[in-house]
PDB file of N, CA and C in Angstrom:
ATOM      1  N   UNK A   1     193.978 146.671 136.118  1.00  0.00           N
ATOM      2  CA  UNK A   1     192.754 146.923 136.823  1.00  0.00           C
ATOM      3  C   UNK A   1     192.713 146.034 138.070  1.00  0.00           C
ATOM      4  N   UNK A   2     192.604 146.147 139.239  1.00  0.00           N
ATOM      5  CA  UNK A   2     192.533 146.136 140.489  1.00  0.00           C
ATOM      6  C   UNK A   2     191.036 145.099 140.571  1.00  0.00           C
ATOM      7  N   UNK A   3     191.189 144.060 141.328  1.00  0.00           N
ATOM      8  CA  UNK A   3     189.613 142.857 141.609  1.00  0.00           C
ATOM      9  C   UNK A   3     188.642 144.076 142.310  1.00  0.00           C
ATOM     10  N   UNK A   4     187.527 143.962 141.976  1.00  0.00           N
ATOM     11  CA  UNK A   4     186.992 144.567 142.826  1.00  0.00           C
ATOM     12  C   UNK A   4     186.439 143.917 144.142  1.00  0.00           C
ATOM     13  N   UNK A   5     185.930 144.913 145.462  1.00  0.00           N
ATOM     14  CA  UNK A   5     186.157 144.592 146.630  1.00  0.00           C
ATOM     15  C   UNK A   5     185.134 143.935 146.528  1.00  0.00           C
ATOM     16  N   UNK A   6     185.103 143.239 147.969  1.00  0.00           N
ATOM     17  CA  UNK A   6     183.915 143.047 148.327  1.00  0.00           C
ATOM     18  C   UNK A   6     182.573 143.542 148.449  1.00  0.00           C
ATOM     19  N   UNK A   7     181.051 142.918 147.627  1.00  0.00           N
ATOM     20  CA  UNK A   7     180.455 144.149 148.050  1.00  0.00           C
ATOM     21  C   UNK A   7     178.685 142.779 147.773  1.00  0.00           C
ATOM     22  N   UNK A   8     177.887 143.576 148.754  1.00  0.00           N
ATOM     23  CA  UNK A   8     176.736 143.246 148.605  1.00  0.00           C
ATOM     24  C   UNK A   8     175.821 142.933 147.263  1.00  0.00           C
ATOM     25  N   UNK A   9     176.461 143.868 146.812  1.00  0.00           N
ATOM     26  CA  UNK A   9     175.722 144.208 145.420  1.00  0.00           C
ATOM     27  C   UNK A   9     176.329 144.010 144.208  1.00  0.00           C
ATOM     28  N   UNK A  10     175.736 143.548 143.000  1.00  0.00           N
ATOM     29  CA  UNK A  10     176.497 142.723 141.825  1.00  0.00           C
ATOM     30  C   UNK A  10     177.046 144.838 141.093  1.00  0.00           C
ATOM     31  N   UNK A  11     177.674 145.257 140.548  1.00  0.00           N
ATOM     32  CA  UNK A  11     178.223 145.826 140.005  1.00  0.00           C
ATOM     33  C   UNK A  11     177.562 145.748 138.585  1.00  0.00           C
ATOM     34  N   UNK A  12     177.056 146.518 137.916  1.00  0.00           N
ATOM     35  CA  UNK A  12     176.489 146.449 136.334  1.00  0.00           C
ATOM     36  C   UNK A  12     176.499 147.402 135.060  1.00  0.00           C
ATOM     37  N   UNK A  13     176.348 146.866 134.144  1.00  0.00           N
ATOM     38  CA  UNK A  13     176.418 148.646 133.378  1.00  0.00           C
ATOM     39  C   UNK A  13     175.380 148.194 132.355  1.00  0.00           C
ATOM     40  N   UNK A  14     174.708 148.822 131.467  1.00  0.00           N
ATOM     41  CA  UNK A  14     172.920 148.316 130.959  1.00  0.00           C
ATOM     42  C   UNK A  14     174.041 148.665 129.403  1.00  0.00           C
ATOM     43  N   UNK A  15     173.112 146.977 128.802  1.00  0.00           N
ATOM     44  CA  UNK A  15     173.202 146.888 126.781  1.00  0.00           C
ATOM     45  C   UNK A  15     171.790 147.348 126.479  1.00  0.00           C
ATOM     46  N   UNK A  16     171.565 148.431 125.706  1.00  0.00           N
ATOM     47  CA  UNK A  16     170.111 148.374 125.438  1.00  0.00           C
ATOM     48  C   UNK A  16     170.324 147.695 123.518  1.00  0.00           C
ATOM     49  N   UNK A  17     169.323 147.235 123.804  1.00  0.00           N
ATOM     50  CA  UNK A  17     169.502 146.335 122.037  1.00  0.00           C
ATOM     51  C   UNK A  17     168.026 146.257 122.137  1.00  0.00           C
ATOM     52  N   UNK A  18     167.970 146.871 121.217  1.00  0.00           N
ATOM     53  CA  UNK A  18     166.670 146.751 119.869  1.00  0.00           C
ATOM     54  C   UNK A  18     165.255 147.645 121.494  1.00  0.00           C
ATOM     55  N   UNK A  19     165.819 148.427 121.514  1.00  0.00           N
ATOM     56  CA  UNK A  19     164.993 149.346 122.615  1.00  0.00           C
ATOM     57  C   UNK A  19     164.487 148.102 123.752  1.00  0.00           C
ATOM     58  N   UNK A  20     165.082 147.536 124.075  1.00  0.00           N
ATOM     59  CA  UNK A  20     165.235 146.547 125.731  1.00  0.00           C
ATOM     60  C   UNK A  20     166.821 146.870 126.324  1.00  0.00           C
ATOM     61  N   UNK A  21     166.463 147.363 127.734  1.00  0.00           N
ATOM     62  CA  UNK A  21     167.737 147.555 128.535  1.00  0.00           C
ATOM     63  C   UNK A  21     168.105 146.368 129.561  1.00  0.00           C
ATOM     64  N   UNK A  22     169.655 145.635 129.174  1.00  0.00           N
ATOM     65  CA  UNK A  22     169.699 144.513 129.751  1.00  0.00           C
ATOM     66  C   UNK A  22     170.987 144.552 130.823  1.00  0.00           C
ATOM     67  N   UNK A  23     170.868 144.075 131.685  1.00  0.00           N
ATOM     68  CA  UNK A  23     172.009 144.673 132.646  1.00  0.00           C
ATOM     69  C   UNK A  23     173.029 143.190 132.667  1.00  0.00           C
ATOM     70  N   UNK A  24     173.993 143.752 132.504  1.00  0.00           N
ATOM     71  CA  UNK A  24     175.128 143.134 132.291  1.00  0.00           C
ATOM     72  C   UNK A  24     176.555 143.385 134.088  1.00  0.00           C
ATOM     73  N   UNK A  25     176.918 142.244 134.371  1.00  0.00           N
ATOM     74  CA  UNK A  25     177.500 142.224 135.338  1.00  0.00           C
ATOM     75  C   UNK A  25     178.986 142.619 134.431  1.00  0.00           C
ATOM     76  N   UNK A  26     179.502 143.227 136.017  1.00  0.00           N
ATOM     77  CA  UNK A  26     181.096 143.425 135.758  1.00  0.00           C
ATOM     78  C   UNK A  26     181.538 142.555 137.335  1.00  0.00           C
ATOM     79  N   UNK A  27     182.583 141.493 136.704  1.00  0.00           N
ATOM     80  CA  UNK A  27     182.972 140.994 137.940  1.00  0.00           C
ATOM     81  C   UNK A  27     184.522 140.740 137.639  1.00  0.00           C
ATOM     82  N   UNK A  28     185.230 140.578 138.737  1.00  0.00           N
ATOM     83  CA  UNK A  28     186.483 139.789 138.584  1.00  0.00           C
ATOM     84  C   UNK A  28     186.338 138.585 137.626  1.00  0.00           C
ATOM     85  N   UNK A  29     187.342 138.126 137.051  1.00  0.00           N
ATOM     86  CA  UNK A  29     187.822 136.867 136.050  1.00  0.00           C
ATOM     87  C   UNK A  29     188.074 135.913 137.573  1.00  0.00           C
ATOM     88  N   UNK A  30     186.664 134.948 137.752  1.00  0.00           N
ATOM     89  CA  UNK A  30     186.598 134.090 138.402  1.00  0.00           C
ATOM     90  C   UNK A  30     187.287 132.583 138.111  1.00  0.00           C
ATOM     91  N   UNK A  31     187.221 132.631 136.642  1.00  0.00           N
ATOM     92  CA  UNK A  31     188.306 131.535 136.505  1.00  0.00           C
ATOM     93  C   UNK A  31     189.681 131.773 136.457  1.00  0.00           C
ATOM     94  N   UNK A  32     190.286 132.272 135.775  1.00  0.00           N
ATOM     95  CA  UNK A  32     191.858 132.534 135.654  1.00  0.00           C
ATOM     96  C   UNK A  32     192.411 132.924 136.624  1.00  0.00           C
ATOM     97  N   UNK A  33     191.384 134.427 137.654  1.00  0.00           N
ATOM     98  CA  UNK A  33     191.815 134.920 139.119  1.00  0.00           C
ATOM     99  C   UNK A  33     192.530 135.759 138.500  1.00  0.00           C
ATOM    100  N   UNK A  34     192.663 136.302 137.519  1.00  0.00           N
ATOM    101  CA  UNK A  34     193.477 137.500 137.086  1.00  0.00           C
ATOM    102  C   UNK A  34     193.385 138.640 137.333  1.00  0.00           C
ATOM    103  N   UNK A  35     193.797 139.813 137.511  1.00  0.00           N
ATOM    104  CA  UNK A  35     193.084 140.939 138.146  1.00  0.00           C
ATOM    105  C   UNK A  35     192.283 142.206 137.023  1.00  0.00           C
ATOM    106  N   UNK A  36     191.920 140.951 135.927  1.00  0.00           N
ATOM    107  CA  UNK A  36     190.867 141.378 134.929  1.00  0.00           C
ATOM    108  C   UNK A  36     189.250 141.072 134.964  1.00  0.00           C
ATOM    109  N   UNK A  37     188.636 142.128 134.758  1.00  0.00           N
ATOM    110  CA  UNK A  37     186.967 142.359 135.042  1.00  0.00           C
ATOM    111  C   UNK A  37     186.623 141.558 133.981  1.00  0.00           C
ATOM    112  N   UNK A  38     185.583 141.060 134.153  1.00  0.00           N
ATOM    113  CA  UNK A  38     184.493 140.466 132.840  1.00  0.00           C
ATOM    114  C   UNK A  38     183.217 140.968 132.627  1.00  0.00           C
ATOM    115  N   UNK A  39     182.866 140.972 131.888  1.00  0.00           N
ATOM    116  CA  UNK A  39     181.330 141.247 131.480  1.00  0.00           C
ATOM    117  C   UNK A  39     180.476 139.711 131.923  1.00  0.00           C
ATOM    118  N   UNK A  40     179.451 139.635 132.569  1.00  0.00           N
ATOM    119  CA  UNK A  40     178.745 138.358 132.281  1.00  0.00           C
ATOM    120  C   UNK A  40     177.126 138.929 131.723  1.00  0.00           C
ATOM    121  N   UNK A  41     176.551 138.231 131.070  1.00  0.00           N
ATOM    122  CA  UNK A  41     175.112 138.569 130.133  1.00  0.00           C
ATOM    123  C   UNK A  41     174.474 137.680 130.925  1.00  0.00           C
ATOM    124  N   UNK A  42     173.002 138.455 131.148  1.00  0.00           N
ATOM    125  CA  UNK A  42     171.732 137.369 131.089  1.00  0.00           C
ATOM    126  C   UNK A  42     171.668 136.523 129.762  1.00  0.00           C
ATOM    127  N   UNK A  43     171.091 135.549 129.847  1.00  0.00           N
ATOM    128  CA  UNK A  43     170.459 134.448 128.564  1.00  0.00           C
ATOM    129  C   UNK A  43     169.471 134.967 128.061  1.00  0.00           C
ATOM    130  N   UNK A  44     168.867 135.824 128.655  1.00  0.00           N
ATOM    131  CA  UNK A  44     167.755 136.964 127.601  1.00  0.00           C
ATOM    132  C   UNK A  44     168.537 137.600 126.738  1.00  0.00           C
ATOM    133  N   UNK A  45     169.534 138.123 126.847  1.00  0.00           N
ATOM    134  CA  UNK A  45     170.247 139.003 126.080  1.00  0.00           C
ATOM    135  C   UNK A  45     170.753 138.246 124.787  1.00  0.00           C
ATOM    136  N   UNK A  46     171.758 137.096 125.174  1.00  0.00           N
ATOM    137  CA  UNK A  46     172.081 135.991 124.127  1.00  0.00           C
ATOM    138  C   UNK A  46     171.005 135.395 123.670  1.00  0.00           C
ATOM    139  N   UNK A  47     170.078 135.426 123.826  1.00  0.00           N
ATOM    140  CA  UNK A  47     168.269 134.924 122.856  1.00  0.00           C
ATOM    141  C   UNK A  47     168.212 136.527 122.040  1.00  0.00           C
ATOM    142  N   UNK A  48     168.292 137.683 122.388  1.00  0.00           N
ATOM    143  CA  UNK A  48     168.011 138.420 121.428  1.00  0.00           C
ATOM    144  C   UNK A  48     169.404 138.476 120.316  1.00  0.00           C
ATOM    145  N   UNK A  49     170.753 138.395 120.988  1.00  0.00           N
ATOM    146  CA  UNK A  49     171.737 138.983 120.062  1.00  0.00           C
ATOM    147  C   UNK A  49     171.475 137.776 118.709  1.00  0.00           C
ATOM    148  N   UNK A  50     171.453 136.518 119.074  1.00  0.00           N
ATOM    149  CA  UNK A  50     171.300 135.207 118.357  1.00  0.00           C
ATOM    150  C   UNK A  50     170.629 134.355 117.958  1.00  0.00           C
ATOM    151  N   UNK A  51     170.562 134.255 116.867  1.00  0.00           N
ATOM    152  CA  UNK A  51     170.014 132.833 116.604  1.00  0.00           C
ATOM    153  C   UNK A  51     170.335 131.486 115.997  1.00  0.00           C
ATOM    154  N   UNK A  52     170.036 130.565 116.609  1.00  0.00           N
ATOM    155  CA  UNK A  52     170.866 129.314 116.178  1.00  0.00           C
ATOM    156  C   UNK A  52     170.758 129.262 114.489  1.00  0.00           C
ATOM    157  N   UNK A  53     169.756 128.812 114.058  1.00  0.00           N
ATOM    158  CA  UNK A  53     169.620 128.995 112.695  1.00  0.00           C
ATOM    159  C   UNK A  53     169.784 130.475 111.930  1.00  0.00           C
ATOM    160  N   UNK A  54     169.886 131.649 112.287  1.00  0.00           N
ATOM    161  CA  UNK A  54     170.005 132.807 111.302  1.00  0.00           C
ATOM    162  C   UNK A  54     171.910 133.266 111.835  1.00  0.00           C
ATOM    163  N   UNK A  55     172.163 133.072 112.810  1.00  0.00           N
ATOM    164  CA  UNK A  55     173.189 133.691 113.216  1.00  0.00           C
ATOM    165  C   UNK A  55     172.930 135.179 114.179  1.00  0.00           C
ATOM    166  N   UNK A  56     173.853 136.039 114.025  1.00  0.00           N
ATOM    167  CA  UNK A  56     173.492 137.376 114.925  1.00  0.00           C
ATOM    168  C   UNK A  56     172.701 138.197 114.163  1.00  0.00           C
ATOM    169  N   UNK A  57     171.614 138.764 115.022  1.00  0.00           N
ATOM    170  CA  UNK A  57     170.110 139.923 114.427  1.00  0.00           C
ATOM    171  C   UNK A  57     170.458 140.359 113.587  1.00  0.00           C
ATOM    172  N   UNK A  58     172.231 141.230 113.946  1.00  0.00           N
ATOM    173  CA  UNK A  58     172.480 142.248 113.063  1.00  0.00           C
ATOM    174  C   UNK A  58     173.954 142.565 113.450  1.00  0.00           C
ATOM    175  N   UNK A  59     174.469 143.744 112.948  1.00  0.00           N
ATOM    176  CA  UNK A  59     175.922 143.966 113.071  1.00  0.00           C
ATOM    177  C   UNK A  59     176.546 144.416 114.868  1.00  0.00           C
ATOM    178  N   UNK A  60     175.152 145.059 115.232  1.00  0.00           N
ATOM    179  CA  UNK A  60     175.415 145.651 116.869  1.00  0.00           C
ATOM    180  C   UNK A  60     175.259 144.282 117.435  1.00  0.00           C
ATOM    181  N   UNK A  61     174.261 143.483 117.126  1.00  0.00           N
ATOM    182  CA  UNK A  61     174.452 142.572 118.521  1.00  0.00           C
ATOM    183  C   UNK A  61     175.624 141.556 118.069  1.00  0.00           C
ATOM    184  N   UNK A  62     176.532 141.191 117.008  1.00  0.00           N
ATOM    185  CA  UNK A  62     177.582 140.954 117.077  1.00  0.00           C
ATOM    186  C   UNK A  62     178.413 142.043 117.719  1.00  0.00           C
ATOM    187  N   UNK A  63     178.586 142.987 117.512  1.00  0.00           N
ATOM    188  CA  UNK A  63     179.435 143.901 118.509  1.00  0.00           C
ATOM    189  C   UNK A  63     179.039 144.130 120.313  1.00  0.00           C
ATOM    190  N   UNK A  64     177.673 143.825 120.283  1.00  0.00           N
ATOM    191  CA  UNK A  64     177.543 143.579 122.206  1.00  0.00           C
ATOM    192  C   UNK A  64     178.218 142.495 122.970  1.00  0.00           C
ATOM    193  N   UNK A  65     177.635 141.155 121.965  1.00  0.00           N
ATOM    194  CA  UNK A  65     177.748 140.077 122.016  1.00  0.00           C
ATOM    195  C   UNK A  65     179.783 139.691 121.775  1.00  0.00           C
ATOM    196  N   UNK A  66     180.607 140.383 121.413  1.00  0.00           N
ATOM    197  CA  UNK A  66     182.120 140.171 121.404  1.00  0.00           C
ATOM    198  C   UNK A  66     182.964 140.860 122.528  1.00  0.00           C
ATOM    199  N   UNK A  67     181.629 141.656 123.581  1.00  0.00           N
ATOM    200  CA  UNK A  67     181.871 142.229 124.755  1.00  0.00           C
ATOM    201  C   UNK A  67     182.316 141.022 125.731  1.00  0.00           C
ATOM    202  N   UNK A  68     181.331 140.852 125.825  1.00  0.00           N
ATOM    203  CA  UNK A  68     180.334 139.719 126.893  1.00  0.00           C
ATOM    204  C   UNK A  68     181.381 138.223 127.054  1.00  0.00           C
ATOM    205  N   UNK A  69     181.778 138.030 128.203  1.00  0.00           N
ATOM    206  CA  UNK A  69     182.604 136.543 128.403  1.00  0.00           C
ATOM    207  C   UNK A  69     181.556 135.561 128.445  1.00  0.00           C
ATOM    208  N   UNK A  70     180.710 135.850 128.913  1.00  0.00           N
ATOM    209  CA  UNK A  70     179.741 134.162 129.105  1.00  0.00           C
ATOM    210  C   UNK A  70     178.097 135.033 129.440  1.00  0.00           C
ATOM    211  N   UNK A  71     177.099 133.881 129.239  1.00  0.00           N
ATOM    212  CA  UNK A  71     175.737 134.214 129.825  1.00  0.00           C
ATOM    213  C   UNK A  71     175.890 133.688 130.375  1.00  0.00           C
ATOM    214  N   UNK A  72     174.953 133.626 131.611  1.00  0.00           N
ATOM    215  CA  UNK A  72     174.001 133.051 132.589  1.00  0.00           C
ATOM    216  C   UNK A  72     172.572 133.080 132.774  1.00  0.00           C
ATOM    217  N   UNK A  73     171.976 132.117 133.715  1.00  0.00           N
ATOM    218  CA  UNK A  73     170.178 132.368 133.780  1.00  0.00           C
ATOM    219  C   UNK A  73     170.171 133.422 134.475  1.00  0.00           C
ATOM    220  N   UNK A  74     169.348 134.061 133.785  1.00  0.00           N
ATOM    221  CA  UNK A  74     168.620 135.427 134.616  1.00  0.00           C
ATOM    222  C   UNK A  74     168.640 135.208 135.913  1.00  0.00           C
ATOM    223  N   UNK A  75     168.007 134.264 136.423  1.00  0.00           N
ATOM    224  CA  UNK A  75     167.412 134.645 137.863  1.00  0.00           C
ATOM    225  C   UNK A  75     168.809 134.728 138.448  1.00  0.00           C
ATOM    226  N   UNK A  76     170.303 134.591 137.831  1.00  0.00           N
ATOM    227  CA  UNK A  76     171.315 134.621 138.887  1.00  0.00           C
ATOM    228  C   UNK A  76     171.384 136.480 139.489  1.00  0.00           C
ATOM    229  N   UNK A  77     170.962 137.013 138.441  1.00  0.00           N
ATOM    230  CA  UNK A  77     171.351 138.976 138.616  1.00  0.00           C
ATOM    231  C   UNK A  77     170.590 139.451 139.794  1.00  0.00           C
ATOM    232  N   UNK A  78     169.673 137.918 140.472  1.00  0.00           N
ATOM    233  CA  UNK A  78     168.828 138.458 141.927  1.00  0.00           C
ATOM    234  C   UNK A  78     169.613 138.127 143.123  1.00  0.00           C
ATOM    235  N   UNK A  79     170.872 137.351 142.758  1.00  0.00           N
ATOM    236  CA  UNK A  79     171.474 136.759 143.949  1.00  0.00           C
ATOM    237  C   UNK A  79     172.321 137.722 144.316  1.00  0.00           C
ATOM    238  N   UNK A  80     172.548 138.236 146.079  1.00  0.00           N
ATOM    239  CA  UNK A  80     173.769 138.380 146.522  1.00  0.00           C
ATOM    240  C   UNK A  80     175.012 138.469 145.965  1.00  0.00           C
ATOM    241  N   UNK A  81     175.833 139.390 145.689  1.00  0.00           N
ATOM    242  CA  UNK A  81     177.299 139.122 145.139  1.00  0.00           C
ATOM    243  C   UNK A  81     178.015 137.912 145.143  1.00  0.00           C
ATOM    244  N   UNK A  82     178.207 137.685 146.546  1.00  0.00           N
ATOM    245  CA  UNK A  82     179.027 136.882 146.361  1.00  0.00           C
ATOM    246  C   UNK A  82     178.734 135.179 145.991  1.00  0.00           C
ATOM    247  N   UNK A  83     177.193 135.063 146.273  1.00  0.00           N
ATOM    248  CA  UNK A  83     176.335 134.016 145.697  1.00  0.00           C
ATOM    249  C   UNK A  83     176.672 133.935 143.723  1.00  0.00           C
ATOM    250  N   UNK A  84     176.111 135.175 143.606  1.00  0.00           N
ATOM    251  CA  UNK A  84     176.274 135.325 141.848  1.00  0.00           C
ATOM    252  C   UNK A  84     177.772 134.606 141.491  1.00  0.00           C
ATOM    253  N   UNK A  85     178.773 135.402 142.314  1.00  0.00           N
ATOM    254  CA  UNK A  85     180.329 134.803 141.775  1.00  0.00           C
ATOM    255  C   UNK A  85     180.305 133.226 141.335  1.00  0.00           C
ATOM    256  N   UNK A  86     179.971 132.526 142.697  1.00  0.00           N
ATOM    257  CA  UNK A  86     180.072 131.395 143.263  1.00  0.00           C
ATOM    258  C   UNK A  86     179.216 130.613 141.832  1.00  0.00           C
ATOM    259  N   UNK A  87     177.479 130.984 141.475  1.00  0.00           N
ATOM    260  CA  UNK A  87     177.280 130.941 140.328  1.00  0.00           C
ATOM    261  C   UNK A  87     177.515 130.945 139.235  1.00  0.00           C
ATOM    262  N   UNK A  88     178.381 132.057 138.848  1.00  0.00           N
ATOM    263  CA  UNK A  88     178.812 131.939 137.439  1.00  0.00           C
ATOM    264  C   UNK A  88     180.435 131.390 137.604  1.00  0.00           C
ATOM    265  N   UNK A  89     180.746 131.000 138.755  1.00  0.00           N
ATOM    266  CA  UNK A  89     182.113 130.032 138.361  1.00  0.00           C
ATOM    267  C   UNK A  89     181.461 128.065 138.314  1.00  0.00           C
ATOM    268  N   UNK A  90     180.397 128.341 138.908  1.00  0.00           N
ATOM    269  CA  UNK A  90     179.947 126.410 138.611  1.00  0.00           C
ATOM    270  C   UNK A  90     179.694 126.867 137.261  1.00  0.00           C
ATOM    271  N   UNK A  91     179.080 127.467 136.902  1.00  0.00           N
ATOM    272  CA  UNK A  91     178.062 127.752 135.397  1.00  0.00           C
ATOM    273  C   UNK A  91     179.659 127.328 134.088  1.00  0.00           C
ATOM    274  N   UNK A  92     180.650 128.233 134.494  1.00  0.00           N
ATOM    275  CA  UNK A  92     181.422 128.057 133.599  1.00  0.00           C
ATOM    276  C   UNK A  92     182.403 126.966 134.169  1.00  0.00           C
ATOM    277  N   UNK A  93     182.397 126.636 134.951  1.00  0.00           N
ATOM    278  CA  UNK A  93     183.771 125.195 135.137  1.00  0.00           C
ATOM    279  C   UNK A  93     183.308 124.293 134.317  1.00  0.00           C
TER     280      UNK A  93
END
């Protein structure tokens, strides 16, 4: 799979879990630089799939949740592309 180009706009595809639709980024593998896509999650999403004390809701949000490379804070899915990148590579270094 080919990095994707440059572009204004974050790239996404929607988890709906437990009837809430949560939009999930597709970006290049900002750490490794590989020419493999990642999933990144809002932290809303990882608050519903999980819980510290019970574990996962249920069997789907372990299966959303084994998608997903990393969360981030919400407010990053308002930034600019190439802002977001820049974001979720401090977030995970």
């Amino acid at each position: 799979m080919l990095p994707l180009p440059h572009m204004n706009k974050i790239e996404t595809i929607s988890f709906i879990f437990e009837g809430k639709d949560y939009s999930v980024a597709i970006i290049p593998d900002v750490l490794a630089g590989t020419n493999q896509n990642i999933l990144i999650g809002p932290h809303s999403l990882n608050i519903a799939l999980y819980h510290e004390d019970k574990g996962y809701v249920n069997d789907d949000a372990k299966q959303i949740d084994e998608q997903i490379y990393a969360y981030v804070e919400d407010e990053y899915f308002s930034l600019p592309y190439e802002s977001f990148l820049e974001q979720v590579k401090k977030w995970l270094d």
